[in-house]
Protein backbone atom coordinates (compact mmCIF):
# COMPACT_ATOMS: atom_id res chain seq x y z
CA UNK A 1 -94.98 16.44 -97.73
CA UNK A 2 -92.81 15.80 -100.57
CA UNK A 3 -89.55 17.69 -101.16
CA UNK A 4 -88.35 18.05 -104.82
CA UNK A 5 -84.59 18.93 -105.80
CA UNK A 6 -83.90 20.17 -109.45
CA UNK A 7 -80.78 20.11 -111.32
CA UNK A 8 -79.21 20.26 -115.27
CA UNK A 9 -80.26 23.43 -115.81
CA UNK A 10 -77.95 26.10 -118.06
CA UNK A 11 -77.03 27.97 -121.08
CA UNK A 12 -77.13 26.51 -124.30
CA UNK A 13 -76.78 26.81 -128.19
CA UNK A 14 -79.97 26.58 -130.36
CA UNK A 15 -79.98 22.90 -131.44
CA UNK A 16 -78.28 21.57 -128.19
CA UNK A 17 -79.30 19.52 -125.64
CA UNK A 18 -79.80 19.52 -122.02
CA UNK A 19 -81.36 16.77 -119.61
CA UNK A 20 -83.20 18.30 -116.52
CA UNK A 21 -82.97 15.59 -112.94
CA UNK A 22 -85.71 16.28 -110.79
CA UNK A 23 -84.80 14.11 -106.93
CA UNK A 24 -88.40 13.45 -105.07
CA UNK A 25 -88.15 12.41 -101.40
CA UNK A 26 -90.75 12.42 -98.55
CA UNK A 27 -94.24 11.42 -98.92
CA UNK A 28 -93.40 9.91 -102.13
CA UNK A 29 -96.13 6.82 -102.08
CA UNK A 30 -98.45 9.45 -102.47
CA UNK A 31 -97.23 10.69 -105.71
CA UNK A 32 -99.85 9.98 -108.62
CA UNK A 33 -97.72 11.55 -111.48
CA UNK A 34 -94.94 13.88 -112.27
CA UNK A 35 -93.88 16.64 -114.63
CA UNK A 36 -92.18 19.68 -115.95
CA UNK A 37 -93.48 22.97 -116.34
CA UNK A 38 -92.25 26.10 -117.47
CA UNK A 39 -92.31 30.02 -117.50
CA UNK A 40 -90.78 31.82 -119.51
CA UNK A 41 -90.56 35.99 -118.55
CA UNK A 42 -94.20 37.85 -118.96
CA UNK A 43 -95.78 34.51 -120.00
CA UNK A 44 -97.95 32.09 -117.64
CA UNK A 45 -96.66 28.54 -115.98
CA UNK A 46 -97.23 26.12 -119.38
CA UNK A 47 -97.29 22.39 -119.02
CA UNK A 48 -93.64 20.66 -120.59
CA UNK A 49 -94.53 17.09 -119.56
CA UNK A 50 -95.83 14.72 -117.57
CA UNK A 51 -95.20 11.28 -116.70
CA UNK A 52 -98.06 9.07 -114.45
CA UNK A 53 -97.31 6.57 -111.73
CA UNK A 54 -98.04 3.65 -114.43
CA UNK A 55 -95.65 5.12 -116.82
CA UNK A 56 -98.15 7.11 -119.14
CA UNK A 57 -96.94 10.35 -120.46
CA UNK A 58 -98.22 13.46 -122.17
CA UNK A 59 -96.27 16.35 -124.03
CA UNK A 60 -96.75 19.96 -125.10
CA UNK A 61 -97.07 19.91 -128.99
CA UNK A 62 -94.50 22.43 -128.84
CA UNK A 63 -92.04 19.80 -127.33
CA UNK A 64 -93.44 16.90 -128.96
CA UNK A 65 -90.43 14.72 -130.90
CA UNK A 66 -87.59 16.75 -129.16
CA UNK A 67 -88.19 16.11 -125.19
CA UNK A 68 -88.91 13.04 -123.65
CA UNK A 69 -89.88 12.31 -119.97
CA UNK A 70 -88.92 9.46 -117.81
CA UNK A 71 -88.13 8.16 -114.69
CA UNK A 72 -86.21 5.98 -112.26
CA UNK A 73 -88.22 4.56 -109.67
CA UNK A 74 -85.47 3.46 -107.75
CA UNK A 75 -83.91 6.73 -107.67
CA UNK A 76 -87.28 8.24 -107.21
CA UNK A 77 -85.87 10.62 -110.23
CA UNK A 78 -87.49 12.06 -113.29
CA UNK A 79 -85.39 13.56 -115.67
CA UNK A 80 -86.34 15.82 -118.72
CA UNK A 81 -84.23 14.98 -122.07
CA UNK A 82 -84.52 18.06 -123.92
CA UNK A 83 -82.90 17.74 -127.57
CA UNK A 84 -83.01 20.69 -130.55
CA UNK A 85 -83.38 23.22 -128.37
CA UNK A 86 -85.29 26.73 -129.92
CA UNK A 87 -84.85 30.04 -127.92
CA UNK A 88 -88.03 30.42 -127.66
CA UNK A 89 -87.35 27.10 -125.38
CA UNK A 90 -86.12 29.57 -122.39
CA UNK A 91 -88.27 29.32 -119.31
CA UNK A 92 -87.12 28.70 -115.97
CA UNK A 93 -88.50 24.86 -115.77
CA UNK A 94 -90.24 23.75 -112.57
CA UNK A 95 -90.81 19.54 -111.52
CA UNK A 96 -94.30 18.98 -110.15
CA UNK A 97 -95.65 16.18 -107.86
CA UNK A 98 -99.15 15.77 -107.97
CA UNK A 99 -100.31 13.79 -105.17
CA UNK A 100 -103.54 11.18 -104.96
CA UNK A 101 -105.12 14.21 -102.55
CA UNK A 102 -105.04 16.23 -105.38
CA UNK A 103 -102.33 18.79 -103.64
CA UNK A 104 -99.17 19.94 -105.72
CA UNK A 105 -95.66 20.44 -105.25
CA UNK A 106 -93.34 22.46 -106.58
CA UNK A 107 -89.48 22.35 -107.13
CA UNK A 108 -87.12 25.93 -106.94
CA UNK A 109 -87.17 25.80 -110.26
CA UNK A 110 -84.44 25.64 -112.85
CA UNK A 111 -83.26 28.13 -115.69
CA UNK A 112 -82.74 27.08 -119.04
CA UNK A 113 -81.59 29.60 -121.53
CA UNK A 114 -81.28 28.40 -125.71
CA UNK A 115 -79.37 31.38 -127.43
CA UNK A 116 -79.94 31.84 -131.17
C-alpha cells in the first residue's frame, strides 16, 4: 500500500502562487509515476500533471508555462509549483501514485481557491 499526505493548499489572489507537497510513504518502490489531479465543483477529476519514475513529465495545456512538477526522491516528495493563478484554477487538487500493478492511489485531497 502506499499512503500519500497532501499539503500547501489555500486561498489565493488571481496571479499568485501556491506550491502543493505531496509526502509518499509505504510501498513506495512500487511507484511508476506521480501526479496531480483536480476537480473542480460539477466538473469531472482532470489530469494537472504528472511526473514518471525517470523524471519525464506531462502537463494539462491549460497549466502548461505556469505549473511545474517535480520531485525529491529523497524526501519521497512531489510538489506542484503553481504560478499565475486563474479562478477558473479552483479545484480541490488530489496527488496520485500509480503503481507498476497498474493500481492507484489517492491523497485526501487539497483545496485551492484563486479569487478574481
Amino acid at each position: 500500500q502506499v499512503q500519500l499526505v497532501e499539503s500547501g493548499g489555500g486561498l489565493v489572489q488571481a496571479g499568485g502562487s501556491l506550491r502543493l507537497s505531496c509526502a509518499a510513504s509505504g510501498s513506495i518502490f512500487s511507484i511508476n509515476a506521480m501526479g496531480w489531479y483536480r476537480q473542480a465543483p460539477g466538473k469531472q477529476r482532470e489530469l494537472v500533471a504528472t511526473i514518471t519514475r525517470g523524471g519525464t513529465t506531462n502537463y494539462a495545456d491549460s497549466v502548461k508555462g505556469r505549473f511545474t512538477i517535480s520531485r525529491d526522491g529523497a524526501k519521497n516528495t512531489v510538489y506542484l509549483q503553481m504560478n499565475s493563478l486563474k479562478p477558473e484554477d479552483t479545484a480541490v487538487y488530489y496527488c496520485n501514485a500509480h503503481l507498476v500493478y497498474g493500481i492507484n492511489y489517492w491523497g485526501q485531497g487539497t483545496q485551492v481557491t484563486v479569487s478574481s
